[in-house]
Protein backbone atom coordinates (compact mmCIF):
# COMPACT_ATOMS: atom_id res chain seq x y z
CA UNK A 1 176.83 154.96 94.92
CA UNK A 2 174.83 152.78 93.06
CA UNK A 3 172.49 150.01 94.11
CA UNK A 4 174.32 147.20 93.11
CA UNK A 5 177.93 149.03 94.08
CA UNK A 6 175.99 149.44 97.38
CA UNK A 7 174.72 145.77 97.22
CA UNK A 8 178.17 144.84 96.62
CA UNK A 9 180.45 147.01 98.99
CA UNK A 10 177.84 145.60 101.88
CA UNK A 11 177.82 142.01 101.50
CA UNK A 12 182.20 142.28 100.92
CA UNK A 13 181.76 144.17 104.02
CA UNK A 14 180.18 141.50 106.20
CA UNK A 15 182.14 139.04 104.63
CA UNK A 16 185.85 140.23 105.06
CA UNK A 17 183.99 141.44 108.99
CA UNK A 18 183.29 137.64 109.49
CA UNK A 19 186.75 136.21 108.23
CA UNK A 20 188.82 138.99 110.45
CA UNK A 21 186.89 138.76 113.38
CA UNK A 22 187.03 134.88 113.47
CA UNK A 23 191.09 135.01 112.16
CA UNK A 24 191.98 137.94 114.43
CA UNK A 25 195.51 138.24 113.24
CA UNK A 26 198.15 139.16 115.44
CA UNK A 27 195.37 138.94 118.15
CA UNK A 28 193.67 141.98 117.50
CA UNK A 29 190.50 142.49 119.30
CA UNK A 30 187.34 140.81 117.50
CA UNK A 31 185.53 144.40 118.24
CA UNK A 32 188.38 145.88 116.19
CA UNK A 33 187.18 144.54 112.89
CA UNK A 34 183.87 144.57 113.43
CA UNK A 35 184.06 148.45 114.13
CA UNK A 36 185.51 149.24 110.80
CA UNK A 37 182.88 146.82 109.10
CA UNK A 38 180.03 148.89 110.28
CA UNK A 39 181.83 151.90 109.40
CA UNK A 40 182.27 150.86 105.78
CA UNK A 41 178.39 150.14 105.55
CA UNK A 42 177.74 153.33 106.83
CA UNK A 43 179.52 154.98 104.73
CA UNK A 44 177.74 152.91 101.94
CA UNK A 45 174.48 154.74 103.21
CA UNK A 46 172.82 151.53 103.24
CA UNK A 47 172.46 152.19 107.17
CA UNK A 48 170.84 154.86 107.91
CA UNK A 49 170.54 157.86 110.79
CA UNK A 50 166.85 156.26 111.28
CA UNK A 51 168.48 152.79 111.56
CA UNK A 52 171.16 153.45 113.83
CA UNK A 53 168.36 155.52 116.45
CA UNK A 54 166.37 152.21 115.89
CA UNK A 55 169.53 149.75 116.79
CA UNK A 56 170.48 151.98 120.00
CA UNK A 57 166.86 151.70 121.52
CA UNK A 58 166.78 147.67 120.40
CA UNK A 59 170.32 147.48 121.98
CA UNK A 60 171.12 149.47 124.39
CA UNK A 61 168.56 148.13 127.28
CA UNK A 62 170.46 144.62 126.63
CA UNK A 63 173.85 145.86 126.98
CA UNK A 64 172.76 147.61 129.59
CA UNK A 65 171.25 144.39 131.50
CA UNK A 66 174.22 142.43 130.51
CA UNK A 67 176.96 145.11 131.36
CA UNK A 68 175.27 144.94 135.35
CA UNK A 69 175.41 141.42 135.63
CA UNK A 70 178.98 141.24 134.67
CA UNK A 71 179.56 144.02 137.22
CA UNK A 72 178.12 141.50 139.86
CA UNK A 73 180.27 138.99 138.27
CA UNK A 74 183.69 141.25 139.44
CA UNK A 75 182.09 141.94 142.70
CA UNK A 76 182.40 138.22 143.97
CA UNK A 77 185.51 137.84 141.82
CA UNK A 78 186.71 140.81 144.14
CA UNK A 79 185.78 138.98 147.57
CA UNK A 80 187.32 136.17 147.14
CA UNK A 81 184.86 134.30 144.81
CA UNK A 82 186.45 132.44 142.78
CA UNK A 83 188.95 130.65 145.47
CA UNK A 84 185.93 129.99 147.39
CA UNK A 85 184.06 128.25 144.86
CA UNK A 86 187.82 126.22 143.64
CA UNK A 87 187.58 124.90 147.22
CA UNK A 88 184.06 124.28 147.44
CA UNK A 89 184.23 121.85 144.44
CA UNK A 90 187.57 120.22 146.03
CA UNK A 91 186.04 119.00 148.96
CA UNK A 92 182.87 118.13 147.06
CA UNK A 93 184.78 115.72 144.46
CA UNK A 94 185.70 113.90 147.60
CA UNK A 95 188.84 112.59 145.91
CA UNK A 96 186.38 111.49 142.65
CA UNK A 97 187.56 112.78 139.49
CA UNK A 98 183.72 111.47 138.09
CA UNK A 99 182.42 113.65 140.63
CA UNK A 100 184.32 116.47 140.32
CA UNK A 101 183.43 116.15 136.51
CA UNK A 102 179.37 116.85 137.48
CA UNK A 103 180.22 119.34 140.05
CA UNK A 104 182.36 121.45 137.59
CA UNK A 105 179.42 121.48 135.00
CA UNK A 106 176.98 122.17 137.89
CA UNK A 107 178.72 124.85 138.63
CA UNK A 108 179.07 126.46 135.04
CA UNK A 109 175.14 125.88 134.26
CA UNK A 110 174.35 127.86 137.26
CA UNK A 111 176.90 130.95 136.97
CA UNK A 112 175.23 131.03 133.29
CA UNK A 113 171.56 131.31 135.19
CA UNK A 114 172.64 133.82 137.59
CA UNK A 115 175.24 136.08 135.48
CA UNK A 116 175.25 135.68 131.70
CA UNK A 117 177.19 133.28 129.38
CA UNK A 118 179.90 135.67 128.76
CA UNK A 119 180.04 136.34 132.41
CA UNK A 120 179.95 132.70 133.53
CA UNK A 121 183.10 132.12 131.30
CA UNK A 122 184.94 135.30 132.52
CA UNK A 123 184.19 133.76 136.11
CA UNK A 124 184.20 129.68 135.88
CA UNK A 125 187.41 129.79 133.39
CA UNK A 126 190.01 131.09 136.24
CA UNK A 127 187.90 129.12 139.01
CA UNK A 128 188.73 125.68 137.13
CA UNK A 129 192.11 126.44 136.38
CA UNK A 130 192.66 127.06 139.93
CA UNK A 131 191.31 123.80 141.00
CA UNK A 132 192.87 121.70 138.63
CA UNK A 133 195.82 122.98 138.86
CA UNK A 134 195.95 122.54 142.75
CA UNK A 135 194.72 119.34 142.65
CA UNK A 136 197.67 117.90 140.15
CA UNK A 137 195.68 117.00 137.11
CA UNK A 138 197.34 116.38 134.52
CA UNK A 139 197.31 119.00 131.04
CA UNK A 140 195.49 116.47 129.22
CA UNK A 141 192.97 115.51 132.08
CA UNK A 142 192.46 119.19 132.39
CA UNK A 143 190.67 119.24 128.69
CA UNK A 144 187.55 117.67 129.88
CA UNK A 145 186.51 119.87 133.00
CA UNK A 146 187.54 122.74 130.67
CA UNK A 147 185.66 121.75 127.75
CA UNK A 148 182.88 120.46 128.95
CA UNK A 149 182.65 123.24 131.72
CA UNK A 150 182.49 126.02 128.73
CA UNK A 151 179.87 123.89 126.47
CA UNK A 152 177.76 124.01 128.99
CA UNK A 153 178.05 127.49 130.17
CA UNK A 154 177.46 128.66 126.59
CA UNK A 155 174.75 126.54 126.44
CA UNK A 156 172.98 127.39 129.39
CA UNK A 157 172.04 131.01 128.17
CA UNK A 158 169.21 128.84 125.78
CA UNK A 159 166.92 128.25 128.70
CA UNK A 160 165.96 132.07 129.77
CA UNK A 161 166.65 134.94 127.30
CA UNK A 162 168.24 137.09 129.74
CA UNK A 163 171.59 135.18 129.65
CA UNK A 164 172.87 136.27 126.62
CA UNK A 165 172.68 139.73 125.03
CA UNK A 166 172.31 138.78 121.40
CA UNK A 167 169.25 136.41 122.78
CA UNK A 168 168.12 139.40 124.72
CA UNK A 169 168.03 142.11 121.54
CA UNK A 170 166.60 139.60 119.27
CA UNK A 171 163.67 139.08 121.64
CA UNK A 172 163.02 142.94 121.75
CA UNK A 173 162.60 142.50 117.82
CA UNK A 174 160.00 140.06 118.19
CA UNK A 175 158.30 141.45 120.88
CA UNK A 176 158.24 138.61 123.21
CA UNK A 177 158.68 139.35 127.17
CA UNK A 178 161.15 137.24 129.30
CA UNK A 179 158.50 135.54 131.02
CA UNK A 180 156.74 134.10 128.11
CA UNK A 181 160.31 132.94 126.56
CA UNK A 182 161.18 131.10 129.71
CA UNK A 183 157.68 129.14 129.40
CA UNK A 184 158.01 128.01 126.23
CA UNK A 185 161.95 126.96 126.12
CA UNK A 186 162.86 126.59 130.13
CA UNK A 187 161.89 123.12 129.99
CA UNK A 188 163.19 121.84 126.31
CA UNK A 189 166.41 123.81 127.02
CA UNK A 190 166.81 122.16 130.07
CA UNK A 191 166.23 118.60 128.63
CA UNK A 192 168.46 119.27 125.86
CA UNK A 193 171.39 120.51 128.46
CA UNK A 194 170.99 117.56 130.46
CA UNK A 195 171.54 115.50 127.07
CA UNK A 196 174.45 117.51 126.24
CA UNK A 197 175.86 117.06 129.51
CA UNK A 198 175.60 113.50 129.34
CA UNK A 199 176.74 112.55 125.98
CA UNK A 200 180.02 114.45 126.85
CA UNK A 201 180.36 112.28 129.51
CA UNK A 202 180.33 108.87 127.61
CA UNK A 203 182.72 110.79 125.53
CA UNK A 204 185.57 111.88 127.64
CA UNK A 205 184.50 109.26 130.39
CA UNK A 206 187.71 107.33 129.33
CA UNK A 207 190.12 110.51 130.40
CA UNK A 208 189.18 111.30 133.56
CA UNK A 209 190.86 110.49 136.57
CA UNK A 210 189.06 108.43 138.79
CA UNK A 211 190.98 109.79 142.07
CA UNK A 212 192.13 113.06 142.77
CA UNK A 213 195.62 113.72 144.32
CA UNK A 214 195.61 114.57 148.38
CA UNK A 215 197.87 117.28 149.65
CA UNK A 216 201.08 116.74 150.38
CA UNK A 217 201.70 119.47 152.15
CA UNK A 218 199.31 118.93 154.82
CA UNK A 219 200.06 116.36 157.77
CA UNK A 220 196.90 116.20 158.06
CA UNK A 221 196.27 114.09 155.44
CA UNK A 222 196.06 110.96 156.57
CA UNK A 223 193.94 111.52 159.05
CA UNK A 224 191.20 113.15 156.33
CA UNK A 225 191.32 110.72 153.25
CA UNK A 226 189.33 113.66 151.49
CA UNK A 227 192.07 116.49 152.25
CA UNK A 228 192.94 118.38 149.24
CA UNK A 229 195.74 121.23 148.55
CA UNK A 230 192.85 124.23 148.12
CA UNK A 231 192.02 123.61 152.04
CA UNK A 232 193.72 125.87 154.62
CA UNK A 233 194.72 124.99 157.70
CA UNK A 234 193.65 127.40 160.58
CA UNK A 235 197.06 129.21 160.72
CA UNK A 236 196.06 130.28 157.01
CA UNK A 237 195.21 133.83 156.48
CA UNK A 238 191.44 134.33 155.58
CA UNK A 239 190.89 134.38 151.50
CA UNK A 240 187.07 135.19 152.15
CA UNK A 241 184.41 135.28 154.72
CA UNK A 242 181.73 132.75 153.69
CA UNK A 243 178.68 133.99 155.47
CA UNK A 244 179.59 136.73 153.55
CA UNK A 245 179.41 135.05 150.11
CA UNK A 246 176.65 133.02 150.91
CA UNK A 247 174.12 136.74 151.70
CA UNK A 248 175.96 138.06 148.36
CA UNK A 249 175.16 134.69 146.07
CA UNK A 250 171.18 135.04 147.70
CA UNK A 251 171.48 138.78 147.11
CA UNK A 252 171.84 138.03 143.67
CA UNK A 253 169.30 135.07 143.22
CA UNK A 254 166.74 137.54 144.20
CA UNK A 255 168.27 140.26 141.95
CA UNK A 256 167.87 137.24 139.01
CA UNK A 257 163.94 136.52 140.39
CA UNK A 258 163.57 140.35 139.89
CA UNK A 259 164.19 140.82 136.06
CA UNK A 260 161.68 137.64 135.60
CA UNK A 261 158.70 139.52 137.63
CA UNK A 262 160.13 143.19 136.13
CA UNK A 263 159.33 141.72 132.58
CA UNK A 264 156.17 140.34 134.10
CA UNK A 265 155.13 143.26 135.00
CA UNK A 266 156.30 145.51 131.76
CA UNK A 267 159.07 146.91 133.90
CA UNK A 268 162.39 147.54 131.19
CA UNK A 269 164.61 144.57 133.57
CA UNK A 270 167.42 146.69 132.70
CA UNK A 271 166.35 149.07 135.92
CA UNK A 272 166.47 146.10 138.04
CA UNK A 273 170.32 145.02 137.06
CA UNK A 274 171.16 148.45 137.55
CA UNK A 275 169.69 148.54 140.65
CA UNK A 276 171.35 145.56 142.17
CA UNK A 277 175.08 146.30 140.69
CA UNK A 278 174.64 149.55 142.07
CA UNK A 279 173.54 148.02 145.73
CA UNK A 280 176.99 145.65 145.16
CA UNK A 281 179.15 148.12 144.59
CA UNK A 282 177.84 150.13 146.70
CA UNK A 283 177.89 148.11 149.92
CA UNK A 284 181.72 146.73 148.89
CA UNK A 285 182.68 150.38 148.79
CA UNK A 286 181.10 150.59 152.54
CA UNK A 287 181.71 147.59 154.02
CA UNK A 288 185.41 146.93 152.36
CA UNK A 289 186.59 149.92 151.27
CA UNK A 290 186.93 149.07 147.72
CA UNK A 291 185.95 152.08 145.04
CA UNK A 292 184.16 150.94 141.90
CA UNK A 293 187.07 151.96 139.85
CA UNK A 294 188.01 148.93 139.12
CA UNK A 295 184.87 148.10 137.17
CA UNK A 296 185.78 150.52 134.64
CA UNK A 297 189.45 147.81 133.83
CA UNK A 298 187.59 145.05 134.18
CA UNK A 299 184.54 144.94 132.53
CA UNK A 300 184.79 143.39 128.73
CA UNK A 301 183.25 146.30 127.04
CA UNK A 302 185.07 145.33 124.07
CA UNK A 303 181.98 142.66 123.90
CA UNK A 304 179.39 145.46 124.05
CA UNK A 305 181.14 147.47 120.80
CA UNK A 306 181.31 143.73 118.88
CA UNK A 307 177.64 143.13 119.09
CA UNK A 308 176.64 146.69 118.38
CA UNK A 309 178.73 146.77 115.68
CA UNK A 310 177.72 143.47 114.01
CA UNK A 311 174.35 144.89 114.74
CA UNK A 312 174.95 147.62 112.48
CA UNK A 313 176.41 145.48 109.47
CA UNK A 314 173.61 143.33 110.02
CA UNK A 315 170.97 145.51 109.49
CA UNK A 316 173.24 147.21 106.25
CA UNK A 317 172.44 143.38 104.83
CA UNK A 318 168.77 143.53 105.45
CA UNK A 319 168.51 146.67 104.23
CA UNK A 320 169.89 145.84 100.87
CA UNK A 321 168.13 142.60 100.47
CA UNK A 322 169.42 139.73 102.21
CA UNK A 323 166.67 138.90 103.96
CA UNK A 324 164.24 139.72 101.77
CA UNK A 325 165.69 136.73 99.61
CA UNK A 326 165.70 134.60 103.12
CA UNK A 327 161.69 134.98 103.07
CA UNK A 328 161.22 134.20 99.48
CA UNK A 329 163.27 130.90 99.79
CA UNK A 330 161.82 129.70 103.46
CA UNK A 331 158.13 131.00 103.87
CA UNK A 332 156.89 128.16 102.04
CA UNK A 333 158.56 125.82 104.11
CA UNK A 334 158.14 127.64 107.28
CA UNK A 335 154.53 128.24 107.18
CA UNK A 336 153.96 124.31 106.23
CA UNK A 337 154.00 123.13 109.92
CA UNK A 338 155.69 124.28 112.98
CA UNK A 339 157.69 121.22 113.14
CA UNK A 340 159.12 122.15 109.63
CA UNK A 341 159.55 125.45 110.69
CA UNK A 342 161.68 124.70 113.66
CA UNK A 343 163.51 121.99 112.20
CA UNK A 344 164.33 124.35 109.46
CA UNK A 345 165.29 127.23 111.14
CA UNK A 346 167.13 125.84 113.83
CA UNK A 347 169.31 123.78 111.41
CA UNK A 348 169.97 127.07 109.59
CA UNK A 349 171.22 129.05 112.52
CA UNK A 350 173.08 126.42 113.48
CA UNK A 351 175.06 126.15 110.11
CA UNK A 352 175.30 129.78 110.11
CA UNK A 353 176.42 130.45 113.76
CA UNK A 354 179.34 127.46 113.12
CA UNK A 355 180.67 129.41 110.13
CA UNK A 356 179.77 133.22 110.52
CA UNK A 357 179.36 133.07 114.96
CA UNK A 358 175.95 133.11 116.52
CA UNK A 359 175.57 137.11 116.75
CA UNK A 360 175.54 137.77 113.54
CA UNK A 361 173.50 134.54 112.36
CA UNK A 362 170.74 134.93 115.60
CA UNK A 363 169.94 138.21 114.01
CA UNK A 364 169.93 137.28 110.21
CA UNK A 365 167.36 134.84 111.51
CA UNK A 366 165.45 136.83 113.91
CA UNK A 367 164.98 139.69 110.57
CA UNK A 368 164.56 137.14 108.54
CA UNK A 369 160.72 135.66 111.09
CA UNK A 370 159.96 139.18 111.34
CA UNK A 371 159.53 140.06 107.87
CA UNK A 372 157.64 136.91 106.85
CA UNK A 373 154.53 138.06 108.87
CA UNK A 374 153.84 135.09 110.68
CA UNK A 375 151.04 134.73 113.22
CA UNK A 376 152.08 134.78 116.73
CA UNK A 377 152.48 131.09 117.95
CA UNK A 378 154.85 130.51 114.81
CA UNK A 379 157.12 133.57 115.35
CA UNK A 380 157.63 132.29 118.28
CA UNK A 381 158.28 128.63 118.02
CA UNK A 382 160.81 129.52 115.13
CA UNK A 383 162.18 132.66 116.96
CA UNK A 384 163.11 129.41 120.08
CA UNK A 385 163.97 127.12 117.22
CA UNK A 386 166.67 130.11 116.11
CA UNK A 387 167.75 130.45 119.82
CA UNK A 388 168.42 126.61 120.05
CA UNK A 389 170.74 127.00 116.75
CA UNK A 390 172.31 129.98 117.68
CA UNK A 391 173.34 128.75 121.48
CA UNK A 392 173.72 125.03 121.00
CA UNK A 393 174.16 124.54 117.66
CA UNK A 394 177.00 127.71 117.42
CA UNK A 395 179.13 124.83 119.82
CA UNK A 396 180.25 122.68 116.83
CA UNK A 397 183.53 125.20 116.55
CA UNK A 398 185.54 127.14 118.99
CA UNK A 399 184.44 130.48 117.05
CA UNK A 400 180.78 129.82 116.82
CA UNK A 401 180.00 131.73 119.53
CA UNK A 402 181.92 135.01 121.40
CA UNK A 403 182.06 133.07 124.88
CA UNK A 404 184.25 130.45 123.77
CA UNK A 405 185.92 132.92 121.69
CA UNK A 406 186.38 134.29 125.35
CA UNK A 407 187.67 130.60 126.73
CA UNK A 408 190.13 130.47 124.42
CA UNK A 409 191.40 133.62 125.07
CA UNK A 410 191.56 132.42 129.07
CA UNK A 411 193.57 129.91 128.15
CA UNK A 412 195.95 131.03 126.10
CA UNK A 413 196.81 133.60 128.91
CA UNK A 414 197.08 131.02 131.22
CA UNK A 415 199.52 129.36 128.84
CA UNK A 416 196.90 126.08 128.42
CA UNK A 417 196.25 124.79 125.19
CA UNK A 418 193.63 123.06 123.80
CA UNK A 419 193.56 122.50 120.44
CA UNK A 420 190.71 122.20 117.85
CA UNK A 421 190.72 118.22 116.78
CA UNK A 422 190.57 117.81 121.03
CA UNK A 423 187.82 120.46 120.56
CA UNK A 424 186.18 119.37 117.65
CA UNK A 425 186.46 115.67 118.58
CA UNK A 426 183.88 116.09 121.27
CA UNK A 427 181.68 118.53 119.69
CA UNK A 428 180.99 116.97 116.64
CA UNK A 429 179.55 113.61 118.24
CA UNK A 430 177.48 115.65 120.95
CA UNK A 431 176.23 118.97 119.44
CA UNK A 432 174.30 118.00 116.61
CA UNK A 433 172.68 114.94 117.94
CA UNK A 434 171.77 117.72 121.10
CA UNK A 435 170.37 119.97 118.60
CA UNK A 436 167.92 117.26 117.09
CA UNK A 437 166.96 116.57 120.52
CA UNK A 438 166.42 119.37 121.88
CA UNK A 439 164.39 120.48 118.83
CA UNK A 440 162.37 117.67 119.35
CA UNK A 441 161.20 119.19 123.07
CA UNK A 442 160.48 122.20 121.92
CA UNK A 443 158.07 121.19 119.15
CA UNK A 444 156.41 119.12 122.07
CA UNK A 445 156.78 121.43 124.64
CA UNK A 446 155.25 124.64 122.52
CA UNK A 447 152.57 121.90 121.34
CA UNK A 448 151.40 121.31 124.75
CA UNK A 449 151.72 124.55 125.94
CA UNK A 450 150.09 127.11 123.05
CA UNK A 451 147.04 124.06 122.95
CA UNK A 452 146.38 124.83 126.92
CA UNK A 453 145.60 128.66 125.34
């Protein structure tokens, strides 16, 4: 082939990749499309044998990592997790529907921290339908516990790098270790979540319900004005053991502590995931007699064969000039001050990651810092800037990101639907002013921080 058939047959590649993958007609897997875009650009040799050695060692440690938190993820789901947690946030509404509103996003920031964003969908999706469903709330009351519960699990995977795996392989590009990207973005992150989280309050404020239904099936009701249908009576068969759950949940805080002080210490953090899924499965195949066969149905590897394959049809772009043009056009502007430069690029990813999803837009970005040669403190301002677009920004649209790609999946199985304008409505009023915020912080943050050097 020619250059400029090569040019051509690359970019109609990524193109018709994006449009499939976010149309998936007849609800063919996302992976699906993306497979057979990578296979066109390497048949257009503008990937290479070189390249694709040089995407499975950038890869393959953050799949790995990502792949054994999930695994922990279908561990609790297999004790009894997710009822557990349903009943937990029952009894802590205390008949408050307000309550029950912070409790439920609470809950989704911190399966993010411990598990991944992907992961914290798989598991807080089926937990809220669960508990809204027991508790009587009505289908369009339901929309913002759902919503709001998978904004902010998405977004939670901007304060440390290890909760997403597209985060996770663009930092290998940049060379930056997890402990140095949680010190520069664990506290603007944060701010900007807790922003989020409150400007989707004052928006669905008006729909929730202020009290929760009691159980009417329980004569004990009366007696305990915060009964609710999710508590069992004595009688009740067990559904989990919760001294149990609560060794497992600190089990796997120290497993998180462990990848932070592995990268620390230059210690690949994928060894440490590994380790601890193994010691999960392991003791549930002891202790309850459950093989780790069902690992193999469960986990979304589907998720794994998407991002390598965008991956692929990512680097086919760079190769044939993409980014290259990128540089030319931003360098100027990037180099000017680090403000501009994080203002700039995180308003690019997060136009990209709306329209083309945040995989393939985190890495256009991330190629794009490393080929302008920056020096170290802007790489990585710009490199958090990109992360900020990528996981925040990406929120403006249902298919910005693969997570809520995920949530809407969940729902559509459970037979829930929420539609785009209810979507859309929120988003548009809360993610970009979040953005702008939270882009502020960093520029602060990083200020204060790389001066103390």
């Amino acid at each position: 082939m020619t250059d400029a058939v090569v040019l051509f047959v690359t970019i109609a590649a990524f193109l018709a990749t994006v449009v499939f993958v976010l149309w998936r007609p007849k609800g063919i897997n996302e992976a699906v499309f993306a497979s057979v875009g990578a296979l066109i650009v390497l048949a257009t040799g503008s990937v290479s044998l070189a390249d694709l050695g040089h995407i499975a060692t950038t890869v393959s440690g953050a799949a790995i990592t990502i792949i054994a938190t999930i695994v922990m993820a279908i561990v609790l789901e297999s004790i009894g997790f997710f009822y557990w947690a349903a009943e937990g946030l029952a009894a802590r509404a205390r008949g408050s529907g307000v309550r029950l509103f912070w409790l439920v996003n609470l809950l989704c920031f911190l399966m993010t921290l411990f598990f991944n964003n992907d992961g914290s969908i798989l598991i807080t999706t089926p937990i809220l339908i669960i508990l809204l469903r027991n508790l009587g709330i009505k289908p369009h009351q339901q929309v913002p516990y759902l919503l709001s519960g998978a904004l902010v699990a998405t977004a939670s995977s901007a304060p440390i790098g290890v909760s997403n795996v597209v985060n996770l392989i663009s930092m290998r590009m940049i060379g930056m270790d997890l402990y140095l990207n949680m010190k520069l973005m664990f506290v603007p992150a944060m701010l900007g979540l807790l922003f989020m989280v409150i400007a989707i309050y004052l928006s669905v404020y008006k729909e929730l319900p202020r009290t929760l239904h009691q159980s009417r099936r329980s004569s004990h009701a009366s007696a305990d004005p915060f009964h609710h249908p999710l508590k069992r009576s004595p009688n009740d068969p067990p559904v989990y053991n919760e001294r149990r759950m609560i060794r497992i949940l600190l089990f796997v805080f120290v497993i998180r502590i462990g990848l932070f002080a592995a990268s620390y210490f230059g210690i690949p953090i994928e060894y440490v995931a590994v380790a601890g899924s193994l010691a999960l499965l392991s003791w549930r195949w002891y202790s309850l007699g459950t093989p780790p066969y069902d690992i193999l149905r469960k986990t979304p590897w589907h998720i794994f064969v998407f991002a390598i394959s965008m991956y692929v049809v990512i680097i086919g772009l760079n190769n044939v000039g993409l980014t290259k043009w990128m540089i030319e056009w931003l360098q100027p502007s990037i180099t000017a001050s680090l403000m501009h430069a994080g203002f700039i690029m995180g308003g690019l990813l997060t136009a990209m990651s709306t329209l083309f999803n945040n995989h393939p837009a985190l890495m256009i970005g991330t190629l794009t810092l490393t080929g302008m040669h920056l020096d170290m403190n802007t790489l990585h301002v710009t490199y958090l800037a990109n992360v900020i677009g990528s996981d925040i920004g990406s929120l403006i649209l249902p298919i910005g990101t693969l997570a809520s790609m995920i949530w809407l999946h969940l729902l559509k199985q459970h037979r829930i639907k929420v539609s785009w304008k209810q979507y859309v409505r929120v988003t548009i009023v809360v993610i970009p002013p979040t953005v702008i915020f939270t882009l502020i912080c960093l520029h602060f943050w990083t200020s204060y921080i790389l001066g103390m050097r």
